[in-house]
PDB file of N, CA and C in Angstrom:
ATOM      1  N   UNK A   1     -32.643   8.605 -47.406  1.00  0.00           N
ATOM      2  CA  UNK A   1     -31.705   8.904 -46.351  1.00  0.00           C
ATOM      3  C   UNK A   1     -32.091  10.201 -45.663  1.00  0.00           C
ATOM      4  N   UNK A   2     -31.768  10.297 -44.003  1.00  0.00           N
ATOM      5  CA  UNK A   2     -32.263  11.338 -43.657  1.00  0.00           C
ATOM      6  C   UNK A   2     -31.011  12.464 -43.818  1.00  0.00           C
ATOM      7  N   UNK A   3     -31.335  14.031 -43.334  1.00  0.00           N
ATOM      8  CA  UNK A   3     -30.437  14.909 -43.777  1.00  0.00           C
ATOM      9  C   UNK A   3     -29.572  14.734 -42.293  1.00  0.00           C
ATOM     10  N   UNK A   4     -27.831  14.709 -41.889  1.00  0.00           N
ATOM     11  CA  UNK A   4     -26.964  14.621 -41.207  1.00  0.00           C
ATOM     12  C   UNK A   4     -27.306  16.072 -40.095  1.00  0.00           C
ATOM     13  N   UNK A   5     -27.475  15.959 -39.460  1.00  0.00           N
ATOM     14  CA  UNK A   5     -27.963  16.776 -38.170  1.00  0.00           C
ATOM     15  C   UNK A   5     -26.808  16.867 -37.063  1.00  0.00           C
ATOM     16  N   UNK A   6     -26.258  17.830 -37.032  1.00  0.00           N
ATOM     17  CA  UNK A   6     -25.119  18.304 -35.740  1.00  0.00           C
ATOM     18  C   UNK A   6     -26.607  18.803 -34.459  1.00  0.00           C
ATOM     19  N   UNK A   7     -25.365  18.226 -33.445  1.00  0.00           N
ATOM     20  CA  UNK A   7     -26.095  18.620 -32.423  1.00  0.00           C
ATOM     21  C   UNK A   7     -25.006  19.032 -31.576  1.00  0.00           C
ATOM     22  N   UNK A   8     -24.979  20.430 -31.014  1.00  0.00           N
ATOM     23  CA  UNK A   8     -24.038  20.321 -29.522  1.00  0.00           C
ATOM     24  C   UNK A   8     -24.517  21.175 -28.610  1.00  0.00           C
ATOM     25  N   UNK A   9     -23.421  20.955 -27.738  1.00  0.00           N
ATOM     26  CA  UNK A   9     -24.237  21.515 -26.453  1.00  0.00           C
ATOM     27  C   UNK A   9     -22.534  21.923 -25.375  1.00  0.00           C
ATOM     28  N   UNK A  10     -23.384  23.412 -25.613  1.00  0.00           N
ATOM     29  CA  UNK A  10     -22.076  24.312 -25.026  1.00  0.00           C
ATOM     30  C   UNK A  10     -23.103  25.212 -24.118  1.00  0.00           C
ATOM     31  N   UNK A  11     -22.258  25.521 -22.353  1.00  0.00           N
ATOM     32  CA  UNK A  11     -22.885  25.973 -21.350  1.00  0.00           C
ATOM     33  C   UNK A  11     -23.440  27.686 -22.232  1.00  0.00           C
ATOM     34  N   UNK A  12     -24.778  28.242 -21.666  1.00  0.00           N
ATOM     35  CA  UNK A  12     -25.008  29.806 -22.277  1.00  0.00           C
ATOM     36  C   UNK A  12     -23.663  30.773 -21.542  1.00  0.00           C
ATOM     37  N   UNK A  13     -23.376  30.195 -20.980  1.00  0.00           N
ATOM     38  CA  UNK A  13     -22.333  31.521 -19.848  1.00  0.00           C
ATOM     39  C   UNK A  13     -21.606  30.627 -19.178  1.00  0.00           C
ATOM     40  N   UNK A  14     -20.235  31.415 -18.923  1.00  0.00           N
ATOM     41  CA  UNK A  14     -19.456  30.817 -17.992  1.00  0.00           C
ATOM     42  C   UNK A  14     -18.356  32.144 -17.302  1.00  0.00           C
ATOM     43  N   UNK A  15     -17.341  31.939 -16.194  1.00  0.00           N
ATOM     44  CA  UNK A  15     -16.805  33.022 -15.992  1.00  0.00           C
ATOM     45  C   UNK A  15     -15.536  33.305 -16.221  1.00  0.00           C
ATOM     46  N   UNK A  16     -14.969  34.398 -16.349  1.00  0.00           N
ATOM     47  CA  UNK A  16     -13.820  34.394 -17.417  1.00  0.00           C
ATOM     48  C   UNK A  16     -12.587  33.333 -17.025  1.00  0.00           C
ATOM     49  N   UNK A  17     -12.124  32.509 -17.907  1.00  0.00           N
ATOM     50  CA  UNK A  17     -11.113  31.744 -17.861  1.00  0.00           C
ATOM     51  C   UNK A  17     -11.809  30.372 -17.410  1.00  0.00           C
ATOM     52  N   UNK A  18     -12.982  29.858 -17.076  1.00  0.00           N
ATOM     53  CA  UNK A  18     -13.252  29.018 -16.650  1.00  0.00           C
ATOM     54  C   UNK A  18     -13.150  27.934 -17.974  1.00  0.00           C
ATOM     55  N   UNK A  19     -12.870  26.420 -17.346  1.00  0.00           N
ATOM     56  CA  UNK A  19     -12.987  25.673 -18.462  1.00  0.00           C
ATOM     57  C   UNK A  19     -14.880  24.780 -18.287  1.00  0.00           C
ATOM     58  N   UNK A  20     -15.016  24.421 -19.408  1.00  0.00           N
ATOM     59  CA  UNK A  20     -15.916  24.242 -19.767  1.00  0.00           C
ATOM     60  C   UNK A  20     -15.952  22.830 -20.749  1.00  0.00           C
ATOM     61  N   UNK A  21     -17.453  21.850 -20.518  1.00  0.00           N
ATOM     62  CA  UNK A  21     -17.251  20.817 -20.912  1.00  0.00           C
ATOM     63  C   UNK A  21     -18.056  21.513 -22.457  1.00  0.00           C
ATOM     64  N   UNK A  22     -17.497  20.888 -23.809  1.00  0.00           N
ATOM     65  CA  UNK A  22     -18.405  20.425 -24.869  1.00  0.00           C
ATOM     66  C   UNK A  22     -18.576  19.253 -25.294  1.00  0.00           C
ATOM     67  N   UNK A  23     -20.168  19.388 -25.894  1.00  0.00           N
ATOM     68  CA  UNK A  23     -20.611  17.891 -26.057  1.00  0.00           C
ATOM     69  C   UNK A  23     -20.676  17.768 -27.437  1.00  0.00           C
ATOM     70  N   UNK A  24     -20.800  17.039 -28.360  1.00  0.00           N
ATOM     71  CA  UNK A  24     -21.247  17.283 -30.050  1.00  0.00           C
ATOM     72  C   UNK A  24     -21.542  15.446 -30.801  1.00  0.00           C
ATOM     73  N   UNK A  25     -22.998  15.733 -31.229  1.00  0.00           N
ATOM     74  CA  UNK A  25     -23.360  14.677 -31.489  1.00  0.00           C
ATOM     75  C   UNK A  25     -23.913  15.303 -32.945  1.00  0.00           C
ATOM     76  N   UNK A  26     -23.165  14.487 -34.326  1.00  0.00           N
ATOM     77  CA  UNK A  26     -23.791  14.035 -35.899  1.00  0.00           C
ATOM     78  C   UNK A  26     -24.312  13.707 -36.169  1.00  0.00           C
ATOM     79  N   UNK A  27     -25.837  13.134 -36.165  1.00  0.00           N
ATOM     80  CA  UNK A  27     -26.577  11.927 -36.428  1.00  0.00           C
ATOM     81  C   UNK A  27     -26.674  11.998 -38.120  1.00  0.00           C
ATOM     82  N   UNK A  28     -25.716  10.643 -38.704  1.00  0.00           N
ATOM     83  CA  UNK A  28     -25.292  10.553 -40.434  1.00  0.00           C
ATOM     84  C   UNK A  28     -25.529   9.300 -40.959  1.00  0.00           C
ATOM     85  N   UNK A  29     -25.712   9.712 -42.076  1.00  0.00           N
ATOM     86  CA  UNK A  29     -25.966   8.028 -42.570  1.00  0.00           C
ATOM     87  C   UNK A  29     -25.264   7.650 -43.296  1.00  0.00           C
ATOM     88  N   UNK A  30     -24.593   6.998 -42.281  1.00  0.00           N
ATOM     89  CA  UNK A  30     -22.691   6.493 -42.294  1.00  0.00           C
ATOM     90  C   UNK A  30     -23.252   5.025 -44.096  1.00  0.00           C
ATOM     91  N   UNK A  31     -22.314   5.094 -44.381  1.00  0.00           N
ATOM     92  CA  UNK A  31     -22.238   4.070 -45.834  1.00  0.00           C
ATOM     93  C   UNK A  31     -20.811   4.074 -45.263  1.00  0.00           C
ATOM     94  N   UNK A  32     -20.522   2.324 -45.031  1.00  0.00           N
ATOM     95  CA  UNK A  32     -19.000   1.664 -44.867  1.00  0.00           C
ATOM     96  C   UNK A  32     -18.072   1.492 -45.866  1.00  0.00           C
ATOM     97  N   UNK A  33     -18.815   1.491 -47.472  1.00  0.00           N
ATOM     98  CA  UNK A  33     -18.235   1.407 -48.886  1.00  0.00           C
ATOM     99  C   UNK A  33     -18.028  -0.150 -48.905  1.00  0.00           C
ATOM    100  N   UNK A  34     -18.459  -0.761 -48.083  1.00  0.00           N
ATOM    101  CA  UNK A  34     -18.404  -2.323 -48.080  1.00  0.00           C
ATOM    102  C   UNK A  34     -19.545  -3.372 -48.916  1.00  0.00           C
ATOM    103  N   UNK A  35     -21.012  -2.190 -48.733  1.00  0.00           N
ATOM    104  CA  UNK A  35     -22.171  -2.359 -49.475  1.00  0.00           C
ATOM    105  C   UNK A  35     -22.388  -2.158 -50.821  1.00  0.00           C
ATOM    106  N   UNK A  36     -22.704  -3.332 -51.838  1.00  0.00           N
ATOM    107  CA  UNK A  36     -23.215  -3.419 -52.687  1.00  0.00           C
ATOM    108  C   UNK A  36     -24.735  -2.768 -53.275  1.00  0.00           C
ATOM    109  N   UNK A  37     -24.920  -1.816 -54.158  1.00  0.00           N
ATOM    110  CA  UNK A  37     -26.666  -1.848 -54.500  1.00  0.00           C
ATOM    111  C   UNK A  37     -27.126  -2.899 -55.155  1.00  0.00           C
ATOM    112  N   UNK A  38     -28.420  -3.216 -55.494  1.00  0.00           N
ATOM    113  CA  UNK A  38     -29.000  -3.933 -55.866  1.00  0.00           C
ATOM    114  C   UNK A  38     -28.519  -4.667 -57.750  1.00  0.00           C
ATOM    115  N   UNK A  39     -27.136  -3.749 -58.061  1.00  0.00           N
ATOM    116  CA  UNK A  39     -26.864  -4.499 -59.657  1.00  0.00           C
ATOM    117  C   UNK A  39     -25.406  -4.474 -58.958  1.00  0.00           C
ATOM    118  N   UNK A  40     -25.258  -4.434 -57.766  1.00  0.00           N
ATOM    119  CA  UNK A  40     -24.085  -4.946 -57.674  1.00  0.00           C
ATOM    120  C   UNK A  40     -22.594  -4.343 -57.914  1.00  0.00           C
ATOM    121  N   UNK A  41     -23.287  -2.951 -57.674  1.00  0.00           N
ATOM    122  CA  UNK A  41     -22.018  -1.843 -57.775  1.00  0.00           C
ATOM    123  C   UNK A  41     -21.845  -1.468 -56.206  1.00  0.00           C
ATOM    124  N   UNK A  42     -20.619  -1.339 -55.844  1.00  0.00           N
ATOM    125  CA  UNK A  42     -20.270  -1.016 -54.375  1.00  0.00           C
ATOM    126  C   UNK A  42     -20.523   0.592 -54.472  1.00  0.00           C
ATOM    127  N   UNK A  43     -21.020   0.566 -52.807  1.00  0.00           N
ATOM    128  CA  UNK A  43     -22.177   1.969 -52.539  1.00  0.00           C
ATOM    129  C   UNK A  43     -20.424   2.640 -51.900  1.00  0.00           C
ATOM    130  N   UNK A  44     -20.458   3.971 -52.814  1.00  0.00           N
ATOM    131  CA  UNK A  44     -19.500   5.087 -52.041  1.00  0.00           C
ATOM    132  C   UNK A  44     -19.120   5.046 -50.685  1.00  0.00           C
ATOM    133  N   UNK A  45     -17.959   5.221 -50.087  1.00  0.00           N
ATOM    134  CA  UNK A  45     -17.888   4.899 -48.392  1.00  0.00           C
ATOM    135  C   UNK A  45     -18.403   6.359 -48.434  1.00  0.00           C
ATOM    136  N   UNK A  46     -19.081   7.018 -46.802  1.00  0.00           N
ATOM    137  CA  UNK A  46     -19.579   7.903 -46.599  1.00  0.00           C
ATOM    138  C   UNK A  46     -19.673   8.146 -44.989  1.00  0.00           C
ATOM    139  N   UNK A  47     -18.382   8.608 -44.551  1.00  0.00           N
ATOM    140  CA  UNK A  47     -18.097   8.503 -43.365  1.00  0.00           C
ATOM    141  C   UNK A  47     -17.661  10.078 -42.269  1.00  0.00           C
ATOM    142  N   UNK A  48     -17.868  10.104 -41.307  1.00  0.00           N
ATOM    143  CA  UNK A  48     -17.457  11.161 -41.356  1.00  0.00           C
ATOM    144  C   UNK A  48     -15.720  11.178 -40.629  1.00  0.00           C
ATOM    145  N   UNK A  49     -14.666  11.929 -41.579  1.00  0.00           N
ATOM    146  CA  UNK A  49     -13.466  11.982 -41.294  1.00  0.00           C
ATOM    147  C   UNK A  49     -12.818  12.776 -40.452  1.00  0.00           C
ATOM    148  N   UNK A  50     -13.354  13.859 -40.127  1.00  0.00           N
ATOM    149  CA  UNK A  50     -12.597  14.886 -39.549  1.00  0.00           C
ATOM    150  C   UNK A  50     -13.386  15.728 -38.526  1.00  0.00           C
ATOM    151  N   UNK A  51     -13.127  16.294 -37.852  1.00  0.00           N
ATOM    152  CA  UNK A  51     -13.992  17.397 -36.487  1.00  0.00           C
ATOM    153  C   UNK A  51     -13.069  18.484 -36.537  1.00  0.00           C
ATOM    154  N   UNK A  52     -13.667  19.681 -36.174  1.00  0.00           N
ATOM    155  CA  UNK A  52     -12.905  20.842 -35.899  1.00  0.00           C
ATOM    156  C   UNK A  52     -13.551  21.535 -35.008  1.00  0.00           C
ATOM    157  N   UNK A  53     -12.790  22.419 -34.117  1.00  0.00           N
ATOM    158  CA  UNK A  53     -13.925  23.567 -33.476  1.00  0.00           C
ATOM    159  C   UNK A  53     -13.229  24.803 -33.393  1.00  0.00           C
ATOM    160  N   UNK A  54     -13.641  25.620 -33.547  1.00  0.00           N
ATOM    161  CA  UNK A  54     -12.495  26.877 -33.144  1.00  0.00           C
ATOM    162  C   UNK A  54     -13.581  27.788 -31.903  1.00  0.00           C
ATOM    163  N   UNK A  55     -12.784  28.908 -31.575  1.00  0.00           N
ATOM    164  CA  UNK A  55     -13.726  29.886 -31.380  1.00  0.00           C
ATOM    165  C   UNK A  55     -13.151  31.118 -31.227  1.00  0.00           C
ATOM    166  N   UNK A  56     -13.770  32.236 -31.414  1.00  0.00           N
ATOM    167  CA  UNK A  56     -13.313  33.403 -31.909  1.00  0.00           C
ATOM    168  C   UNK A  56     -12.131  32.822 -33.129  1.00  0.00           C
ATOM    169  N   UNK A  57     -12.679  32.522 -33.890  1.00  0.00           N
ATOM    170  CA  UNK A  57     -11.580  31.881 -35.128  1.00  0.00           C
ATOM    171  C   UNK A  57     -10.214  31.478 -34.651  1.00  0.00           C
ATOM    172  N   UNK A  58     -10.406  31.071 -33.902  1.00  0.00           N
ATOM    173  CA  UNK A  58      -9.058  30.297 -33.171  1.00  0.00           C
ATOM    174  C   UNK A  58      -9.291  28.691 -33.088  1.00  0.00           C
ATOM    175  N   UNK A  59      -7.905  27.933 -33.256  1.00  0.00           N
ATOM    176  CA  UNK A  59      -8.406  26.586 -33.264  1.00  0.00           C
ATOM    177  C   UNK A  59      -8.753  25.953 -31.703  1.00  0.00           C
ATOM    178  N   UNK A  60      -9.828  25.143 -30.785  1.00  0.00           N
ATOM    179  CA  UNK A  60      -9.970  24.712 -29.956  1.00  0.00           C
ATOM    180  C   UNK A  60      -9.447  23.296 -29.695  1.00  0.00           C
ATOM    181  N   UNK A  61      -9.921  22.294 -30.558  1.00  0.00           N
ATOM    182  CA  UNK A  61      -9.719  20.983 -31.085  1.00  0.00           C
ATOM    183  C   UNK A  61     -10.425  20.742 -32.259  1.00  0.00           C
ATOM    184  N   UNK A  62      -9.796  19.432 -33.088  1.00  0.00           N
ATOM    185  CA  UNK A  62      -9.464  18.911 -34.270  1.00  0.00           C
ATOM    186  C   UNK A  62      -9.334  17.464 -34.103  1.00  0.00           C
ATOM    187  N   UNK A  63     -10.173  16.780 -34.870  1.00  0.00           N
ATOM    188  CA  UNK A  63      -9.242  15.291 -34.833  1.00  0.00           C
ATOM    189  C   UNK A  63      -9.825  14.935 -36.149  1.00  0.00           C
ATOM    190  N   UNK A  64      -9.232  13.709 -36.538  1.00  0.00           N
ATOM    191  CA  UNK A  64      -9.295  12.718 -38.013  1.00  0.00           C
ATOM    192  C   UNK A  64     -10.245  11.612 -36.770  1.00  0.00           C
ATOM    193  N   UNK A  65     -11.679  11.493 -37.705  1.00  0.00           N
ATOM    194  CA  UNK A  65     -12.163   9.721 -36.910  1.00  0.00           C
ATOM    195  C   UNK A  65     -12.011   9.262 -38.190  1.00  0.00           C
ATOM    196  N   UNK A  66     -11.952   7.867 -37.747  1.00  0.00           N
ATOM    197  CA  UNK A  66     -10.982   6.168 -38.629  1.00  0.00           C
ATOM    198  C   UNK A  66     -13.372   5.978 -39.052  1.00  0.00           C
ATOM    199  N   UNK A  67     -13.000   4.795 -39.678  1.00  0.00           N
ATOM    200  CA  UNK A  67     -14.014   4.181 -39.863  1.00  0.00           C
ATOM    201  C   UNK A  67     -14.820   3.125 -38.622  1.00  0.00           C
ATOM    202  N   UNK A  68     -14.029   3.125 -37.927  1.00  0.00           N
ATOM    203  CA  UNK A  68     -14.475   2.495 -36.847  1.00  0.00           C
ATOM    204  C   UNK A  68     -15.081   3.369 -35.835  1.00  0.00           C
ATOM    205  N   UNK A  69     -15.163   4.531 -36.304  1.00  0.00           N
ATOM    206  CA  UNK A  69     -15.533   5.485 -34.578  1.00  0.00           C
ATOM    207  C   UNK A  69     -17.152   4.954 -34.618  1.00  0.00           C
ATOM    208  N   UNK A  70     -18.018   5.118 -35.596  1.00  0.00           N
ATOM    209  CA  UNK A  70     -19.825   5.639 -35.085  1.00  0.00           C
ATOM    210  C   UNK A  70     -19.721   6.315 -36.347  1.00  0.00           C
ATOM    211  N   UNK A  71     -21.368   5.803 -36.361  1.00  0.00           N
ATOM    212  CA  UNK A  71     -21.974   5.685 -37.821  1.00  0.00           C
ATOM    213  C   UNK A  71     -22.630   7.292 -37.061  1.00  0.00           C
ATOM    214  N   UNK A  72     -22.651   7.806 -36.194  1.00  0.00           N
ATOM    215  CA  UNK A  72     -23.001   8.937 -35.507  1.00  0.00           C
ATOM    216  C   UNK A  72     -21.676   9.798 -34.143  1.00  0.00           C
ATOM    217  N   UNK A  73     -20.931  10.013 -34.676  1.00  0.00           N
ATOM    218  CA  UNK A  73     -19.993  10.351 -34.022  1.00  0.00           C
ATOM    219  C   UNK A  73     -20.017  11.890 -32.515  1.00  0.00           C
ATOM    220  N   UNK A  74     -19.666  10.793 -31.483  1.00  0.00           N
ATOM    221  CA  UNK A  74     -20.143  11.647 -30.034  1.00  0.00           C
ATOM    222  C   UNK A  74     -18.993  12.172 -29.504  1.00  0.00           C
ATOM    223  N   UNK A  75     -18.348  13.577 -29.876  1.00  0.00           N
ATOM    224  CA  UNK A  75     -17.146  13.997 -28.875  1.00  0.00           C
ATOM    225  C   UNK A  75     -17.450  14.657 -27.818  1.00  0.00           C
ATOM    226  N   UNK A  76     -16.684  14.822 -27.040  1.00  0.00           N
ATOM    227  CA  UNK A  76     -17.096  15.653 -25.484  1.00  0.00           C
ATOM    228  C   UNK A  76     -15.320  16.400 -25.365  1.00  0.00           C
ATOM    229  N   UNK A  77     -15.277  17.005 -25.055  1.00  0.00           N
ATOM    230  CA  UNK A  77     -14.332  17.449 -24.820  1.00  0.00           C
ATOM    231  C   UNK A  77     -14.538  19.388 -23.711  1.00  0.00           C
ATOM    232  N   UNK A  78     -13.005  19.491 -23.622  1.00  0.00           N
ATOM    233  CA  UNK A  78     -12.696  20.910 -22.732  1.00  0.00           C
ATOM    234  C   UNK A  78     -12.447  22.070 -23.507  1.00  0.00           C
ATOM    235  N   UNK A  79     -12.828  23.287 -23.227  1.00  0.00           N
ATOM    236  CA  UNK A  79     -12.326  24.396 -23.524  1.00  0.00           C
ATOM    237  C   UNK A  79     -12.298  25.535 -22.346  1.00  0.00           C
ATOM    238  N   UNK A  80     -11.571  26.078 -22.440  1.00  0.00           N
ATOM    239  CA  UNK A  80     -10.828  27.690 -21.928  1.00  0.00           C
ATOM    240  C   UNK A  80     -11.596  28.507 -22.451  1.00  0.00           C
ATOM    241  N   UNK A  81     -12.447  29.222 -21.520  1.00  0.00           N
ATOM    242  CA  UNK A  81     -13.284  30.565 -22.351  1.00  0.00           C
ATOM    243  C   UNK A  81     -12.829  31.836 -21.684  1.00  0.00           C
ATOM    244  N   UNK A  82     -12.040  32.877 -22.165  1.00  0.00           N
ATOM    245  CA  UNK A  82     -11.064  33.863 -21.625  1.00  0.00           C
ATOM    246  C   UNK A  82     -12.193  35.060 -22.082  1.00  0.00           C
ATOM    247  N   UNK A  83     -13.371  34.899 -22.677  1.00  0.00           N
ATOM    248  CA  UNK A  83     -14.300  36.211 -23.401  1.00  0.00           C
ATOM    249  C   UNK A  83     -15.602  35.653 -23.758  1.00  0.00           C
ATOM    250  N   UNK A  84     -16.299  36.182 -23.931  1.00  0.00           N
ATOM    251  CA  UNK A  84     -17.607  35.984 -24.860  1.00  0.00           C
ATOM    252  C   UNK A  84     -17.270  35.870 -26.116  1.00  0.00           C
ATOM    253  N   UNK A  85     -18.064  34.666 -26.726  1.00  0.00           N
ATOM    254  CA  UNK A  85     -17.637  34.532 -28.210  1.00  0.00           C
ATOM    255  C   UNK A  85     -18.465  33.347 -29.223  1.00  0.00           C
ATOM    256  N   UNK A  86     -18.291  33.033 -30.215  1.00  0.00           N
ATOM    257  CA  UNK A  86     -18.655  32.158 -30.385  1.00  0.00           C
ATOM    258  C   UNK A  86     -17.893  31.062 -31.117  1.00  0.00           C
ATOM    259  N   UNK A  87     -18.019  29.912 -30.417  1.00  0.00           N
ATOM    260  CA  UNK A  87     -17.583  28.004 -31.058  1.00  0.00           C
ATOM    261  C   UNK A  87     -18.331  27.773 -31.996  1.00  0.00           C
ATOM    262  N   UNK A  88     -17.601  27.348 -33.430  1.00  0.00           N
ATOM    263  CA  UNK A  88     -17.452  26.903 -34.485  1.00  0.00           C
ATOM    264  C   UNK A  88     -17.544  25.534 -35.101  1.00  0.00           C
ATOM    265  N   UNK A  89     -18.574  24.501 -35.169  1.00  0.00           N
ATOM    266  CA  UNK A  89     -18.414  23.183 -35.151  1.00  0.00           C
ATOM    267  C   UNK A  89     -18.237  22.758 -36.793  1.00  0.00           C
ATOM    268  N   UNK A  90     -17.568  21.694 -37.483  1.00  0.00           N
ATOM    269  CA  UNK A  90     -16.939  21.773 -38.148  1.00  0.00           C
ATOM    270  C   UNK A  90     -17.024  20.010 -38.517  1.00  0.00           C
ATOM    271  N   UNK A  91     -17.978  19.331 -39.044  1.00  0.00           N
ATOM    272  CA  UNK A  91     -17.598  17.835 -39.537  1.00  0.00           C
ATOM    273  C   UNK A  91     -17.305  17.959 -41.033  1.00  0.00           C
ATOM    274  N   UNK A  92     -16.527  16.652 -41.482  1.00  0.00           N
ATOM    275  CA  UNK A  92     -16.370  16.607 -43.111  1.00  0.00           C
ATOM    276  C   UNK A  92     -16.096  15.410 -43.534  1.00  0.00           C
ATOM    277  N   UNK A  93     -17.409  15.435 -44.546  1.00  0.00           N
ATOM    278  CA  UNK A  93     -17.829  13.696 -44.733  1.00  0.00           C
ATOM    279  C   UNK A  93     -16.585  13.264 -45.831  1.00  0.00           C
ATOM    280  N   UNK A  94     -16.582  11.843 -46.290  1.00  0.00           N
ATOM    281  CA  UNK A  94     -15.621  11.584 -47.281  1.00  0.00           C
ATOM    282  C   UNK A  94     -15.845  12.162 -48.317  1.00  0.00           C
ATOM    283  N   UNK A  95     -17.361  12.150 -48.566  1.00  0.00           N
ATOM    284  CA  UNK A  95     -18.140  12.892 -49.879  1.00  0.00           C
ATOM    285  C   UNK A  95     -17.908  14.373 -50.213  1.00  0.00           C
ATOM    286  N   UNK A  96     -16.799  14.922 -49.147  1.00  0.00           N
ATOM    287  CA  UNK A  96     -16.774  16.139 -48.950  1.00  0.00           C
ATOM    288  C   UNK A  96     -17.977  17.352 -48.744  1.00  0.00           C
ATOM    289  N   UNK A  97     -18.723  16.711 -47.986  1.00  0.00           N
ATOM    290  CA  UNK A  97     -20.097  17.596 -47.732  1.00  0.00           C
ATOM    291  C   UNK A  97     -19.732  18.236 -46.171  1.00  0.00           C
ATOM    292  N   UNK A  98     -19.562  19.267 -46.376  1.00  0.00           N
ATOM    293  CA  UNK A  98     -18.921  20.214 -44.524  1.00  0.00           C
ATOM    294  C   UNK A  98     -20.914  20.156 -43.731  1.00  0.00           C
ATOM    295  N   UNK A  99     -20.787  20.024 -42.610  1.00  0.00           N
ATOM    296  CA  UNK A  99     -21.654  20.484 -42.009  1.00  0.00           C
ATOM    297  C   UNK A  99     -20.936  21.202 -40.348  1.00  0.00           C
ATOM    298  N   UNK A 100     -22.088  21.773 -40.073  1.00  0.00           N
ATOM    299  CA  UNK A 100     -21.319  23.271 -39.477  1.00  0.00           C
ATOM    300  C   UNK A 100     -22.309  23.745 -38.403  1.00  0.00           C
ATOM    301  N   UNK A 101     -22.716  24.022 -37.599  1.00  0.00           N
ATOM    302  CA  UNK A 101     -23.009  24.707 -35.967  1.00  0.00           C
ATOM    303  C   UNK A 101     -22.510  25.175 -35.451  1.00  0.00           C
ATOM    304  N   UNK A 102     -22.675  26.933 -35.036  1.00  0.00           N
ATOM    305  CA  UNK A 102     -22.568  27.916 -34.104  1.00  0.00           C
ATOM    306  C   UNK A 102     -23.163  27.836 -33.099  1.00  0.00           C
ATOM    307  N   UNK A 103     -22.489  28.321 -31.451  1.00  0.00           N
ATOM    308  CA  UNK A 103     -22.902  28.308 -30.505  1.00  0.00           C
ATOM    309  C   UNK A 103     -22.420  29.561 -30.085  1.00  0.00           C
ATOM    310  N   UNK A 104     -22.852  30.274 -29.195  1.00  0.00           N
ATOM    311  CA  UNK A 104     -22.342  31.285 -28.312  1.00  0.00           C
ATOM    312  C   UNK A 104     -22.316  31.520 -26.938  1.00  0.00           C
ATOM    313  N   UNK A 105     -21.299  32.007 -26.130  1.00  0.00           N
ATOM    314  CA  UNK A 105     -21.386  31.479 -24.824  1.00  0.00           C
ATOM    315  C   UNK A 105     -21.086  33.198 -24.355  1.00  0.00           C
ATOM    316  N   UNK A 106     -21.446  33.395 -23.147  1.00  0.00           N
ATOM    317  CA  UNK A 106     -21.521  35.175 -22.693  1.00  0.00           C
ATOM    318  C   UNK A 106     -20.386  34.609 -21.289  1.00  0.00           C
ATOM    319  N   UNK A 107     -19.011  35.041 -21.110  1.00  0.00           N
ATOM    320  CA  UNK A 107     -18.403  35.083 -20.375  1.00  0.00           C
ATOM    321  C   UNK A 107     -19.072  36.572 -19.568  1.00  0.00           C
ATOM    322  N   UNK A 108     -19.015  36.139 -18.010  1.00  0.00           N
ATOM    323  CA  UNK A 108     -19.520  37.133 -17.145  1.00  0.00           C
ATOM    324  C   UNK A 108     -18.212  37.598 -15.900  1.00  0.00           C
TER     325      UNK A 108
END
């Protein structure tokens, strides 16, 4: 299996108060818990459940994804940047394994 790779993509600068698009792509190797191994024991579900983002340790958005979202899960969403700072990315598999990406953006 390969290792779960965050990817996002937040503008380098923006101007104060402006909103701003983020993008954030997981590439994981989703297990449905539906699969059997080869003696016939069902393979762990291994999904990813939850997103977070904050910045300057503040919460931005949050959501729970179901099993149906993507075996690679793609959010896009808005934020309010009132300062220079940095966004906090935040997935968490069922297996409870966190994976995590910093970005920083220079309000001008």
């Amino acid at each position: 299996m390969a290792k779960s790779k965050p990817r996002v993509k937040v503008p380098k600068s923006a101007a104060a108060g402006e909103v701003i698009t983020i993008k954030t792509l997981i590439s994981h190797d989703m297990e449905s818990g539906q699969r059997k191994d080869k003696d016939g024991n069902p393979i762990p579900r291994k999904i990813i459940n939850k997103f977070a983002c904050t910045f300057n340790g503040e919460p931005v958005f949050e959501c729970e994804l179901d099993p149906a979202i993507s075996a690679n899960p793609y959010l896009e969403f808005s934020a309010k940047v009132p300062q220079s700072g940095t966004f906090k990315f935040t997935w968490v598999d069922d297996d409870g394994s966190v994976y995590e990406a910093e970005n920083t953006i220079e309000v001008q």
